[in-house]
Structures are given as structure tokens and as C-alpha cells.
Protein backbone atom coordinates (compact mmCIF):
# COMPACT_ATOMS: atom_id res chain seq x y z
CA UNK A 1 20.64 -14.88 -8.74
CA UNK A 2 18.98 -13.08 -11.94
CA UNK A 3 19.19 -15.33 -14.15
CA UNK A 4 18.23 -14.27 -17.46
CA UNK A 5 18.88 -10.19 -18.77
CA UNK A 6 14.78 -9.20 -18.64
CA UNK A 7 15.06 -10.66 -15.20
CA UNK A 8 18.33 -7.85 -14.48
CA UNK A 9 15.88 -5.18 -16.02
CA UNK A 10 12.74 -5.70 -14.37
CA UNK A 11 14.40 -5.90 -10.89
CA UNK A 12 16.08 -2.33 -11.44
CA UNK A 13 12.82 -1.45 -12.52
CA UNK A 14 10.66 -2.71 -9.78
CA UNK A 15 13.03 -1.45 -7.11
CA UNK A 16 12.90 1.83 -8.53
CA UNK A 17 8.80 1.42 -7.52
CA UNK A 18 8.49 -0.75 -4.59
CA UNK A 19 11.87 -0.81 -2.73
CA UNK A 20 10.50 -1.73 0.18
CA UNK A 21 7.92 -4.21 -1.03
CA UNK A 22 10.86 -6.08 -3.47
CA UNK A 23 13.14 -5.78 0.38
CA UNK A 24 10.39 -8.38 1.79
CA UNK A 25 10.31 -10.43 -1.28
CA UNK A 26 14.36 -10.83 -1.32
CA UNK A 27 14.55 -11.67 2.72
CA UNK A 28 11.43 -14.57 1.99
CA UNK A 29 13.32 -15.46 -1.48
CA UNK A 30 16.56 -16.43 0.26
CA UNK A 31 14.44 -17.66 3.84
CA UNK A 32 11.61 -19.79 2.66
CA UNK A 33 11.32 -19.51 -1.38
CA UNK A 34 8.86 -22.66 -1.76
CA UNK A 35 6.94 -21.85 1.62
CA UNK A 36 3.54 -21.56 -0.81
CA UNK A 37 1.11 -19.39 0.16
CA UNK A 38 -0.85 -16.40 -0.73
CA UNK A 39 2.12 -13.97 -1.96
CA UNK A 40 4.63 -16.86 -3.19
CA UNK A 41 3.04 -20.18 -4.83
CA UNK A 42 4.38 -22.17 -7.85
CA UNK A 43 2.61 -21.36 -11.06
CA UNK A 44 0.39 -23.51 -12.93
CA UNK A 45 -0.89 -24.83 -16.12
CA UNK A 46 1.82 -24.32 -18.91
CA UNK A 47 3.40 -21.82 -16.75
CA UNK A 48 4.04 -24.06 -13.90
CA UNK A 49 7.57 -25.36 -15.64
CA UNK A 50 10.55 -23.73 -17.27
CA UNK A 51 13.51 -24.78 -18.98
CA UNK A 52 16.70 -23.00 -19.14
CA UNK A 53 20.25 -25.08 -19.87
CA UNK A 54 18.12 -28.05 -20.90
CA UNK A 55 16.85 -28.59 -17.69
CA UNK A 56 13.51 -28.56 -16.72
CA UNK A 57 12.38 -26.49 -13.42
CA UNK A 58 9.42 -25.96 -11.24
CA UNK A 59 8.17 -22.31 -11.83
CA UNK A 60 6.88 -20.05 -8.89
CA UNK A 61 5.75 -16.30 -8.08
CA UNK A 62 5.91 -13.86 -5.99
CA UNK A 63 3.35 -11.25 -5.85
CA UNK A 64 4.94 -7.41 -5.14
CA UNK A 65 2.58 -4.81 -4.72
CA UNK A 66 0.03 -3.43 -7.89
CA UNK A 67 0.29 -7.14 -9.92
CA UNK A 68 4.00 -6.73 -9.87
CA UNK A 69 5.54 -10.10 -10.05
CA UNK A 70 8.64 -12.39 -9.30
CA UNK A 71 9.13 -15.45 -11.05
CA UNK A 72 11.71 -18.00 -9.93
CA UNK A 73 12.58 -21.29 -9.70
CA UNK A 74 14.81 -23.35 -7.19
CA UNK A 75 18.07 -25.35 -7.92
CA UNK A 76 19.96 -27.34 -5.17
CA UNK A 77 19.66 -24.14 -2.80
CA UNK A 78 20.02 -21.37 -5.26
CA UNK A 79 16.67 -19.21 -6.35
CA UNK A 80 16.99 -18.15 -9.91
CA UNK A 81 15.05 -15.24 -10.65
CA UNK A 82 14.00 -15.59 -14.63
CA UNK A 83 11.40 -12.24 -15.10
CA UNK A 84 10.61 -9.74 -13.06
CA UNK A 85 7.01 -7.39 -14.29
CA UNK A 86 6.38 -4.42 -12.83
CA UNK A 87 2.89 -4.98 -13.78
CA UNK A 88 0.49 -8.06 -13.81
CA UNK A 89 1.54 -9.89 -16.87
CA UNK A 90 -0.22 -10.92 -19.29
CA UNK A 91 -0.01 -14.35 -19.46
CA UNK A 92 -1.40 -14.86 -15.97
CA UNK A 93 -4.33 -12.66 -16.37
């Protein structure tokens, strides 16, 4: 589920780049989305949380290809895709 509108934006966008690459994200995403390990792992420091609707989530990422990135976070057995970057963003470098 994209959950938020730069989330809807960024995954056009990234698709448009890395089809095949955002293909393997979406069949781990809906598999195994809190299997941690080198390409998906939760965030951390301030990033490692995020509230949306009051309620406060566990924030993870997925690494794509050239720093782009998939954030998400897991409720009941839905993943909720919040951004998408089709670059390494800033607040992680």
C-alpha cells in the first residue's frame, strides 16, 4: 500500500529507473518485509519511528539500486510504503 502521495510519486519514478530492481523489492516487501538484512533493515536513530494517524510505527528500508530507497513500515500484515527516493536521501547520508 503507498501510503502517503510522495510515496505514489517516487514509486512511478523509481520504476521508471529500476523496474526490475523495484520487481525484487515488491516480491520481498509482500514475502518477508522485516526479514533484516543487508538490503531491508529497520532504520535507526530518529528515523527508526514514524507516525502517521496518531500511531506510532517501526520504520524500515529497502535499498534499490544507486542509493535508491524504500521506506515502510508494517501494520497487522499490511506494508505501508511512506517515501520512495530515487536517490540516497539526505537524511541518511
Amino acid at each position: 500500500m503507498l501510503a502517503t502521495s510522495q510515496a505514489q510519486k517516487g514509486w512511478i519514478d523509481v520504476v521508471a529507473t529500476q523496474r526490475s530492481a523495484v520487481a525484487d523489492a515488491w516480491d520481498r516487501l509482500t514475502k518477508e518485509p522485516l526479514r533484516s538484512d543487508q538490503r531491508c533493515h529497520q532504520l535507526k536513530g530518529d528515523l527508526a519511528t514514524f507516525t502517521h494517524n496518531g500511531a506510532t510505527h517501526t520504520r524500515w528500508q529497502y535499498e534499490l539500486n544507486a542509493g535508491a530507497r524504500i521506506w515502510f513500515y508494517v501494520e497487522a500484515q499490511t506494508v505501508h510504503v511512506v517515501h520512495v527516493y530515487t536517490a540516497h536521501p539526505n537524511q541518511t547520508k
